[in-house]
Protein backbone atom coordinates (compact mmCIF):
# COMPACT_ATOMS: atom_id res chain seq x y z
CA UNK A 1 -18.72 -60.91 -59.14
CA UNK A 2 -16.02 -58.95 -61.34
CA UNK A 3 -12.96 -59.20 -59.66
CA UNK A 4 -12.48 -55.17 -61.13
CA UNK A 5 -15.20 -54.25 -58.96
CA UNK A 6 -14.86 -56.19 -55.84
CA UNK A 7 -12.65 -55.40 -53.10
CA UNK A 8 -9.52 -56.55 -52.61
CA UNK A 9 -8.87 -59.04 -49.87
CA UNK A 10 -7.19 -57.47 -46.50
CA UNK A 11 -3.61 -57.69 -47.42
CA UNK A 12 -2.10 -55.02 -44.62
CA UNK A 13 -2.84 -51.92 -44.42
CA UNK A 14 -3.29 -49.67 -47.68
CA UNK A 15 -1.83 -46.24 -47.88
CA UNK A 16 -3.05 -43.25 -49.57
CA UNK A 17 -0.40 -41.77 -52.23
CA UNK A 18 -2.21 -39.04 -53.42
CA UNK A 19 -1.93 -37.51 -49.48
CA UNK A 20 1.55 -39.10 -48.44
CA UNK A 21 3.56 -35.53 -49.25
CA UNK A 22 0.72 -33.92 -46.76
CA UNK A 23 1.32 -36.86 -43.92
CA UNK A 24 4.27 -36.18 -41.74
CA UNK A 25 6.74 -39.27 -41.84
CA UNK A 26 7.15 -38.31 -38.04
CA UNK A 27 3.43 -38.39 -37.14
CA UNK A 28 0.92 -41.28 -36.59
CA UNK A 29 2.54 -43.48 -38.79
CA UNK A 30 1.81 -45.83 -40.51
CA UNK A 31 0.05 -43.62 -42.63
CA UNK A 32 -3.54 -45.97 -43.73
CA UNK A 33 -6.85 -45.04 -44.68
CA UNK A 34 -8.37 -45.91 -41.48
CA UNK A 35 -7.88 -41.99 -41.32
CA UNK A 36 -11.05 -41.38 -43.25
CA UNK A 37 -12.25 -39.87 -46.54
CA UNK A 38 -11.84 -36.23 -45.08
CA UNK A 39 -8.66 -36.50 -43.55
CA UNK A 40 -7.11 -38.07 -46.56
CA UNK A 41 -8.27 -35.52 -48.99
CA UNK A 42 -7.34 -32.65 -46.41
CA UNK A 43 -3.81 -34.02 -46.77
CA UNK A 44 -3.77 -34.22 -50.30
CA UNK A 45 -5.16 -30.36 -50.51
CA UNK A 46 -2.49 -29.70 -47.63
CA UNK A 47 0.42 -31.50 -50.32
CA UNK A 48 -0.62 -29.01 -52.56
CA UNK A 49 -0.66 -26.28 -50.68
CA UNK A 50 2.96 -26.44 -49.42
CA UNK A 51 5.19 -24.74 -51.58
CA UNK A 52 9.46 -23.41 -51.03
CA UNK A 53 8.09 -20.27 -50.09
CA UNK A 54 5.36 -21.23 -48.00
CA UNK A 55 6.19 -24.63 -46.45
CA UNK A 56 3.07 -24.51 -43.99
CA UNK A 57 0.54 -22.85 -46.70
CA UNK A 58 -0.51 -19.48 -47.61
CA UNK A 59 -2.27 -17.67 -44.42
CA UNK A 60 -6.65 -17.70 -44.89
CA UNK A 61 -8.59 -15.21 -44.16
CA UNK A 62 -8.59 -13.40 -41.35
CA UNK A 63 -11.55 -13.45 -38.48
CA UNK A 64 -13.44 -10.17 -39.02
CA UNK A 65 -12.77 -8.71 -35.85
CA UNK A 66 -16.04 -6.63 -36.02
CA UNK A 67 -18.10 -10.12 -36.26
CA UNK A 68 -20.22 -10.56 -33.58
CA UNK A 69 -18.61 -13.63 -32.80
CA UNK A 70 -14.97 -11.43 -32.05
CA UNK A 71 -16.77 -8.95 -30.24
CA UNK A 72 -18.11 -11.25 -27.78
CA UNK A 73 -15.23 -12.97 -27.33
CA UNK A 74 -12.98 -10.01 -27.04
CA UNK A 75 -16.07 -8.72 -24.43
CA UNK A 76 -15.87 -12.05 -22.67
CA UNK A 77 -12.17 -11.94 -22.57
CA UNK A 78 -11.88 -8.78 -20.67
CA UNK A 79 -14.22 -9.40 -18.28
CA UNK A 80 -12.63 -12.14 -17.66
CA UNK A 81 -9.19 -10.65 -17.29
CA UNK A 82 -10.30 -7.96 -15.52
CA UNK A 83 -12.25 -9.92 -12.70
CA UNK A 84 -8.40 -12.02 -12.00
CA UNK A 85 -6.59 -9.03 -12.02
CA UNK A 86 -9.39 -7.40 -9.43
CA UNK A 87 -8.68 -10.84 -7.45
CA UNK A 88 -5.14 -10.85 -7.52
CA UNK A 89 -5.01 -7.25 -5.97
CA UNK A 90 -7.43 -8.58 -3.58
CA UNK A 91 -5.45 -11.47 -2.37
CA UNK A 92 -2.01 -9.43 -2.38
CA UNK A 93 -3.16 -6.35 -0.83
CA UNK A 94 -1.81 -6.52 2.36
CA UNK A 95 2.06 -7.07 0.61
CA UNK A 96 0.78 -4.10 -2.23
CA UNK A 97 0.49 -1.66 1.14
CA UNK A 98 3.53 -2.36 2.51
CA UNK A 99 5.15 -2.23 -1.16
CA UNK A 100 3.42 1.38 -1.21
CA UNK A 101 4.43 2.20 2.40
CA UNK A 102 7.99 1.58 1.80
CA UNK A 103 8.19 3.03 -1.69
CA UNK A 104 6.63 5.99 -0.29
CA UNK A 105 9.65 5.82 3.00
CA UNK A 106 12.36 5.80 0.46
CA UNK A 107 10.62 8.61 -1.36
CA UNK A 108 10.94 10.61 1.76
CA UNK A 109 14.69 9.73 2.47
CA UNK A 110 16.01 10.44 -0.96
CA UNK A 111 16.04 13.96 0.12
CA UNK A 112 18.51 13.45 2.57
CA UNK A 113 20.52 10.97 0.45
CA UNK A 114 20.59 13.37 -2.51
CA UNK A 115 21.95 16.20 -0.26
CA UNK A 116 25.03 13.44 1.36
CA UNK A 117 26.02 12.33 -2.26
CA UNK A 118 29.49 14.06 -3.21
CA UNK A 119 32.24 13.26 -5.69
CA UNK A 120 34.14 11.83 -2.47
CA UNK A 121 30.84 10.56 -1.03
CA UNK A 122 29.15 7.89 -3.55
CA UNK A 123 25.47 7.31 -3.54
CA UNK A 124 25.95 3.44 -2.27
CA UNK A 125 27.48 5.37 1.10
CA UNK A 126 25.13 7.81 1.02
CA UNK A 127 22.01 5.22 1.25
CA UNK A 128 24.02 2.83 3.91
CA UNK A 129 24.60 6.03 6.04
CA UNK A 130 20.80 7.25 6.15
CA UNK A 131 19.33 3.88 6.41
CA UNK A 132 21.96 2.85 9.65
CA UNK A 133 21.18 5.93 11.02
CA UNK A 134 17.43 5.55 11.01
CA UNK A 135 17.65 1.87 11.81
CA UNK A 136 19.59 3.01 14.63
CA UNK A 137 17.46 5.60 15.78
CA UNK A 138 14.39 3.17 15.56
CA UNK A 139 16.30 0.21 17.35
CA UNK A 140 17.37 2.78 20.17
CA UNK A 141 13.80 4.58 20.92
CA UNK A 142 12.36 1.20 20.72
CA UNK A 143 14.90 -0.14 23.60
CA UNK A 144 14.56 2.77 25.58
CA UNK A 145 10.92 2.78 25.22
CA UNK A 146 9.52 -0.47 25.15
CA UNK A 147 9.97 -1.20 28.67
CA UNK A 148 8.53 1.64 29.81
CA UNK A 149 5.64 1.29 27.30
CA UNK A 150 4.95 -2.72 28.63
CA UNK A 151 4.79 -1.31 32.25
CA UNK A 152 2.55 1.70 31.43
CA UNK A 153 0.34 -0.14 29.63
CA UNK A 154 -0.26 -2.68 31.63
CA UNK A 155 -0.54 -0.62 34.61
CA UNK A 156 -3.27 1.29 32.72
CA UNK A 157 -5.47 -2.02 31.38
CA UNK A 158 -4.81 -3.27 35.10
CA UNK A 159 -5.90 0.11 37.17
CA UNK A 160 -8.72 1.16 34.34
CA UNK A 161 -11.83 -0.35 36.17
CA UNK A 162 -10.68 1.94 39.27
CA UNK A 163 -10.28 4.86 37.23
CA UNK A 164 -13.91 4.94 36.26
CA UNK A 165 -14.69 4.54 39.51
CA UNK A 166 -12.54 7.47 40.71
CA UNK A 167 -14.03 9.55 37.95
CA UNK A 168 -17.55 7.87 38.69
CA UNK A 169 -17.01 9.60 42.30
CA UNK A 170 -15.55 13.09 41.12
CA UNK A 171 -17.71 14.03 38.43
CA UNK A 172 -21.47 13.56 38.39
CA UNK A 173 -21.83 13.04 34.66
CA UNK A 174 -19.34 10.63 34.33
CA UNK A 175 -21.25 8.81 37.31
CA UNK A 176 -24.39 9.17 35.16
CA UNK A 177 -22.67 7.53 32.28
CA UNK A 178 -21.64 4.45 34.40
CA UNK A 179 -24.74 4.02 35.69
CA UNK A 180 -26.52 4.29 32.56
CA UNK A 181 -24.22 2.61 30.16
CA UNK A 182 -22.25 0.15 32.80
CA UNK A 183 -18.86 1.42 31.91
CA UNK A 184 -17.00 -0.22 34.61
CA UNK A 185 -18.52 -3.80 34.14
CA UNK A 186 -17.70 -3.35 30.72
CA UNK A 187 -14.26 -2.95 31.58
CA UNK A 188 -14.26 -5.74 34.16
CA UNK A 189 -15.80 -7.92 31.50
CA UNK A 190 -13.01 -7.20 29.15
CA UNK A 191 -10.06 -7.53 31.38
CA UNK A 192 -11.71 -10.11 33.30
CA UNK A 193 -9.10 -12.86 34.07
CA UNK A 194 -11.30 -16.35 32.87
CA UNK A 195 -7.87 -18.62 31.51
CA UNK A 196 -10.19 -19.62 28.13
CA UNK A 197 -10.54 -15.75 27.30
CA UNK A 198 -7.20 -14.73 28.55
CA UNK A 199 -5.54 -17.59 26.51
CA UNK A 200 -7.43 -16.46 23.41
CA UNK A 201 -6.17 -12.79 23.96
CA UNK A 202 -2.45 -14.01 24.64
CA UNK A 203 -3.20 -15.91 21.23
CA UNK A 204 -4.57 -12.93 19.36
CA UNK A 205 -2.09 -10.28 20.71
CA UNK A 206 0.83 -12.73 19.84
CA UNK A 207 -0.66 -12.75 16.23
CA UNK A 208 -1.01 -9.36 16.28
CA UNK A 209 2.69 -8.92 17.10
CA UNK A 210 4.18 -10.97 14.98
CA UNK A 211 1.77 -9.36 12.28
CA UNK A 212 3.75 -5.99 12.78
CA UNK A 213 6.95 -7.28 13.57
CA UNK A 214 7.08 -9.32 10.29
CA UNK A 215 5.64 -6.23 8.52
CA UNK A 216 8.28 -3.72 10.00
CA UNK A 217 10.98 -6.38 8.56
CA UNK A 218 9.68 -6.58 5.37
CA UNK A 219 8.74 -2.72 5.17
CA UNK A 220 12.30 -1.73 6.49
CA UNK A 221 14.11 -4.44 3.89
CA UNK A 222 12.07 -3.22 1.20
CA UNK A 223 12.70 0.36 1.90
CA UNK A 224 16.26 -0.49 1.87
CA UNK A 225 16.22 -1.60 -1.67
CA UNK A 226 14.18 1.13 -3.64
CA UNK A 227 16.78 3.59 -1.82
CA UNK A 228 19.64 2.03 -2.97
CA UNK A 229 18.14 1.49 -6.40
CA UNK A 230 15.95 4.07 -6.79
CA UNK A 231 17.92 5.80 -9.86
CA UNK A 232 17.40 2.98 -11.85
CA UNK A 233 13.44 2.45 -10.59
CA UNK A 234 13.14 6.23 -11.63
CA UNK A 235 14.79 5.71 -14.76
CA UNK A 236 12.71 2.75 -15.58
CA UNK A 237 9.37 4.61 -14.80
CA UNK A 238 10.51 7.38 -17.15
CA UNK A 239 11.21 5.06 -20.31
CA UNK A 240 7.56 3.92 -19.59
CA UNK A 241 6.23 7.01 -21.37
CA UNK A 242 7.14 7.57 -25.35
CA UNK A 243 10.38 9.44 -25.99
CA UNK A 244 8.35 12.60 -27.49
CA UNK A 245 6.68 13.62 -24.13
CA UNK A 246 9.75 11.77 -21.77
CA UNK A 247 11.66 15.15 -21.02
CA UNK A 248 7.92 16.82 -19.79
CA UNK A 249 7.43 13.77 -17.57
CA UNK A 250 10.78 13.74 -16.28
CA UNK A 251 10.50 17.26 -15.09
CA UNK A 252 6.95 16.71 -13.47
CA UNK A 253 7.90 13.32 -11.80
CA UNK A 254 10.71 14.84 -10.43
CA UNK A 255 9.02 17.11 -9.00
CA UNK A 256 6.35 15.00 -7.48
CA UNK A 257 8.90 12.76 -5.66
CA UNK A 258 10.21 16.45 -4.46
CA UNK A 259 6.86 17.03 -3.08
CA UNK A 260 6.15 13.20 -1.63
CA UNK A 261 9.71 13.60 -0.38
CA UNK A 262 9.86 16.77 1.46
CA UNK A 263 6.07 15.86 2.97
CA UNK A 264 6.73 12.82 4.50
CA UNK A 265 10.12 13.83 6.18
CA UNK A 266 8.75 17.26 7.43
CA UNK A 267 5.70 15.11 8.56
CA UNK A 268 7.87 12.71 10.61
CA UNK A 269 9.78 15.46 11.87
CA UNK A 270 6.79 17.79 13.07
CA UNK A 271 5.36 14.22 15.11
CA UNK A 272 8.74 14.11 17.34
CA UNK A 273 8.31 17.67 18.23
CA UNK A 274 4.97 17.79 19.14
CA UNK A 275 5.49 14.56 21.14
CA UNK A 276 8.34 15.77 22.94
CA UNK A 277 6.64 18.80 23.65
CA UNK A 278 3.00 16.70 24.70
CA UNK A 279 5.76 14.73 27.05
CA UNK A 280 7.70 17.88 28.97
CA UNK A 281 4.00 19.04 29.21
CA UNK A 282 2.51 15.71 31.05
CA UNK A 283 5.61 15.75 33.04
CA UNK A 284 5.56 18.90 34.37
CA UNK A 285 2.10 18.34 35.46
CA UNK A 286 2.39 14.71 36.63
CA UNK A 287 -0.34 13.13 34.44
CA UNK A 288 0.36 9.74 34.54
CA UNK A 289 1.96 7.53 31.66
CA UNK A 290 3.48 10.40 29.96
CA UNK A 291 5.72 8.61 27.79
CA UNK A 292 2.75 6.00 26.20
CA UNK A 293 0.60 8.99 25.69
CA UNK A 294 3.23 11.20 23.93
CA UNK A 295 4.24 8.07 21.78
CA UNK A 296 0.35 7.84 21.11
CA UNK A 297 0.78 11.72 19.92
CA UNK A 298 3.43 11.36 17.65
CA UNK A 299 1.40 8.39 16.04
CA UNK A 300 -1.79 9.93 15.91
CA UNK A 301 -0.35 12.88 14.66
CA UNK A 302 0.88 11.75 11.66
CA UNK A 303 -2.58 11.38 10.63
CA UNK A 304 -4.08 14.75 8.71
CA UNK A 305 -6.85 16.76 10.21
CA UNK A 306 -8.09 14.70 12.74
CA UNK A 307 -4.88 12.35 13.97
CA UNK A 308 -3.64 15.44 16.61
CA UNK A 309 -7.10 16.56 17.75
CA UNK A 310 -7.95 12.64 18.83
CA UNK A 311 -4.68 12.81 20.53
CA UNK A 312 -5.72 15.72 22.31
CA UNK A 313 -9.32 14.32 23.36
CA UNK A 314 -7.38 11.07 25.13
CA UNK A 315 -4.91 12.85 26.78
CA UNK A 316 -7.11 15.19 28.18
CA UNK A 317 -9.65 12.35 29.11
CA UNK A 318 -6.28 11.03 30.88
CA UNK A 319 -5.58 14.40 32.35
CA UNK A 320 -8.70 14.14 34.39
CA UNK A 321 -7.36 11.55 36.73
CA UNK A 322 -5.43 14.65 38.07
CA UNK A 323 -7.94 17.62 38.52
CA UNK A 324 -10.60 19.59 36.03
CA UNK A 325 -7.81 22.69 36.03
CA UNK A 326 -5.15 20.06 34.37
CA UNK A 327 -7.63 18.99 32.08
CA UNK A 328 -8.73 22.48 30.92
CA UNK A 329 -4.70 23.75 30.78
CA UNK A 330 -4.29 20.25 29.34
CA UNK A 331 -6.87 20.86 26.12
CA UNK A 332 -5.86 24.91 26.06
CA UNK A 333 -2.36 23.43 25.41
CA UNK A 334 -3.24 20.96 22.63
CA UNK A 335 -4.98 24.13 20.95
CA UNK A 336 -2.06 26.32 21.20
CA UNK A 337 -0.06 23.15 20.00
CA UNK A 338 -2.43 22.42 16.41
CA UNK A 339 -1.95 26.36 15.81
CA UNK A 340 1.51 25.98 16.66
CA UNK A 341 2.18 23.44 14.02
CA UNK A 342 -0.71 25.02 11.26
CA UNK A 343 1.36 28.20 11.21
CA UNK A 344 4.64 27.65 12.64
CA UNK A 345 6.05 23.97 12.09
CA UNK A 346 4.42 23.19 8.86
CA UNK A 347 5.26 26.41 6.95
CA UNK A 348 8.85 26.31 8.32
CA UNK A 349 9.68 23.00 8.27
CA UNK A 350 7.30 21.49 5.34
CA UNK A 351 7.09 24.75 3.72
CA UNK A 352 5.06 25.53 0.36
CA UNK A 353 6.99 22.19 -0.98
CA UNK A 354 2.87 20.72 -0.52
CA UNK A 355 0.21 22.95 -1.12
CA UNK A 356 -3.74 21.30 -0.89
CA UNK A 357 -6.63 23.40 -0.77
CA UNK A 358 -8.33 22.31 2.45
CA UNK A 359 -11.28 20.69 1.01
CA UNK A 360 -8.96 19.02 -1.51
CA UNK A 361 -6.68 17.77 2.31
CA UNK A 362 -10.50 16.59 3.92
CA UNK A 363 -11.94 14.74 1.01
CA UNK A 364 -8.65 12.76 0.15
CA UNK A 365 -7.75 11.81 3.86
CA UNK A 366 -11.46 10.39 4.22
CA UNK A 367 -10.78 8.69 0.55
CA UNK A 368 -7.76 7.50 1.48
CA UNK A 369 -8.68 6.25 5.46
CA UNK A 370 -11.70 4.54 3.64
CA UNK A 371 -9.61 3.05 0.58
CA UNK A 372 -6.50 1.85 2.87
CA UNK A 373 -7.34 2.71 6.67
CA UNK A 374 -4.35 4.22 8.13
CA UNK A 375 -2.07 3.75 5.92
CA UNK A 376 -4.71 5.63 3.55
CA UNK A 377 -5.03 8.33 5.59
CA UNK A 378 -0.96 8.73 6.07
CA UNK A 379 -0.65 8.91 2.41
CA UNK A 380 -3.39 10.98 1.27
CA UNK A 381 -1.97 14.47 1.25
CA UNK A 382 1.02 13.80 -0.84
CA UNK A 383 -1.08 11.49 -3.29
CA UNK A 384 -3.74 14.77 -3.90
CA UNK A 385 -0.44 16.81 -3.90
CA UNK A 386 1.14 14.59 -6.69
CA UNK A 387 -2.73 14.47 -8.71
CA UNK A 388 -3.10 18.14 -8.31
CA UNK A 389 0.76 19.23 -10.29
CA UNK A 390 -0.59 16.69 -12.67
CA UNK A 391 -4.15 18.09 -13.39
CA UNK A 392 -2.21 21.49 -12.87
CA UNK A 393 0.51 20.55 -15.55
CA UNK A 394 -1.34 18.42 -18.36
CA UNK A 395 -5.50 18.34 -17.84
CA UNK A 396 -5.94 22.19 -17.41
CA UNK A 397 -3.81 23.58 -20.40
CA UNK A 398 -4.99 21.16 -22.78
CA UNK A 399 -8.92 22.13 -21.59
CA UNK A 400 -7.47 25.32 -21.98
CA UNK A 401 -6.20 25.23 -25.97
CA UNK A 402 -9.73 23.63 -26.54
């Protein structure tokens, strides 16, 4: 066989020259042609290709992003991106609501910080002084009031199989409601004393307490932060939007957190006076657990539309422990109290600061208390309020021009 033609015997391995300027001296070396055909000639066409002003080659051609190809993918892509964003709101929407609830807290303080800020009286005081003073306030109605609350309560769950009974005896349709429906088993059922049940309530109220402690703590730390930075979280929201249309949304954000502000603090505000007033009322008639039901009040009413008339209905229901005539002065006065606040409180105190159209106030607090429960329902009015100045201010003028 010509030697020309044959193969050479296997002395080492043989390297490509022709592809040694596209081969790395830093990569997979030694470089051999156990690479392949393919590879070789690749880096012999990649040799080539490198020039001074393009070391790593020209760029090809780009993917036609109207291929169908691209438009799957970039279809496939979003879905995709949009399904682990839905799942990371999911599983952090307990710490996104109390995010919310204390952005929203410091919206309604920075009112009251605004108006302490002087040129002897810096914004850093300012903030320290409102939030010690409302941590202060909270700490000292929850020490006076706790202990009162424990013994009420338990007094209540303790003595509330008796009460049906004592209303059983009094009134002939609550009678026929216990016989039909069993309303005082029920009750005995519930608070029955078996250790396995009892232990599993101790459990689940624990859980339940350290549930709202921990989110009270986080809520009130949280709160403490946006107010003492909320100039610069107000300025960084504003250099969100392009510096053409900045001054317009400076001037309506400002005046939404003027609305969210002045709502929430005239909301708070309007709940201690109707539950003082609820408590010099159950006093004066000696309906019992005064305090826990005016605390229930001031909660309840903090809740639009419906929040002070299911205050009334339980109180009353309470009230008839005493006599029918307490009950009936006790539901006249929860009347007298809604108009009270409708026409008195809110327009003095809350002013024309918010201003929803009823049917705007219904739909968004049953929107809201289905979205976020209470916390839904708490913030609905000054959410619509804040949607409304922007529909108002930007949707409506530009349908307008059209």
């Amino acid at each position: 066989m010509n030697e020309d033609t044959d193969p050479a015997p296997s002395e080492g391995p043989r390297t490509a020259d022709g592809a040694e300027q596209g081969h790395s001296d830093l990569v997979a070396q030694p470089h051999t042609t156990d690479e392949g055909g393919p590879i070789i000639a690749a880096e012999a066409a990649a040799a080539q290709a490198s020039t001074t002003q393009n070391p790593l080659g020209k760029p090809g051609r780009r993917f036609d992003p109207r291929s169908p190809f691209m438009v799957g993918l970039t279809g496939a892509a979003g879905v995709a991106v949009t399904y682990a964003a839905i799942q990371a709101v999911l599983a952090a929407s307990q710490v996104l609501v109390l995010i919310t609830v204390a952005l929203f807290l410091a919206i309604g303080l920075e009112p009251v910080v605004s108006w302490l800020v002087r040129p002897w009286f810096p914004r850093w005081a300012a903030v320290a002084a409102v939030f010690v003073v409302a941590i202060g306030l909270l700490a000292g109605f929850l020490a006076a009031a706790i202990p009162p609350l424990v013994n009420q309560s338990s007094t209540l769950v303790h003595n509330a199989p008796d009460y049906v009974d004592h209303l059983a005896q009094r009134y002939p349709l609550i009678e026929a409601l216990d016989t039909r429906f069993h309303l005082q088993d029920r009750l005995q059922e519930g608070l029955g004393s078996d250790p396995s049940k009892l232990a599993g309530g101790v459990l689940g109220a624990g859980r339940i307490v350290f549930s709202i402690v921990s989110g009270t703590v986080i809520v009130a730390v949280l709160t403490g932060y946006f107010m003492a930075n909320f100039a610069q979280v107000r300025a960084s929201i504003y250099r969100l939007f392009p510096r053409s249309r900045r001054p317009r949304a400076i001037l309506i954000g400002d005046e939404i957190f003027v609305k969210v502000g002045g709502y929430i603090l005239g909301n708070l505000v309007i709940s201690v006076i109707t539950a003082v007033l609820t408590f010099i009322w159950l006093l004066i008639f000696d309906v019992p657990y005064p305090l826990l039901l005016a605390v229930l009040v001031a909660v309840l009413d903090l809740i639009p539309v419906v929040g002070s008339t299911l205050a009334g209905i339980i109180v009353a229901l309470v009230a008839l422990t005493v006599s029918v005539p307490v009950t009936v002065a006790t539901i006249i006065f929860f009347i007298v109290l809604r108009l009270f606040e409708d026409y008195v409180l809110v327009p003095r105190i809350i002013g024309r600061t918010v201003r929803v159209p009823a049917i705007v106030t219904v739909v968004s607090v049953l929107v809201g208390g289905a979205l976020l429960g209470i916390v839904g329902a708490l913030l609905a009015i000054p959410v619509a309020a804040a949607v409304l100045l922007i529909v108002e201010e930007t949707v409506l003028p530009s349908l307008d021009e059209r």
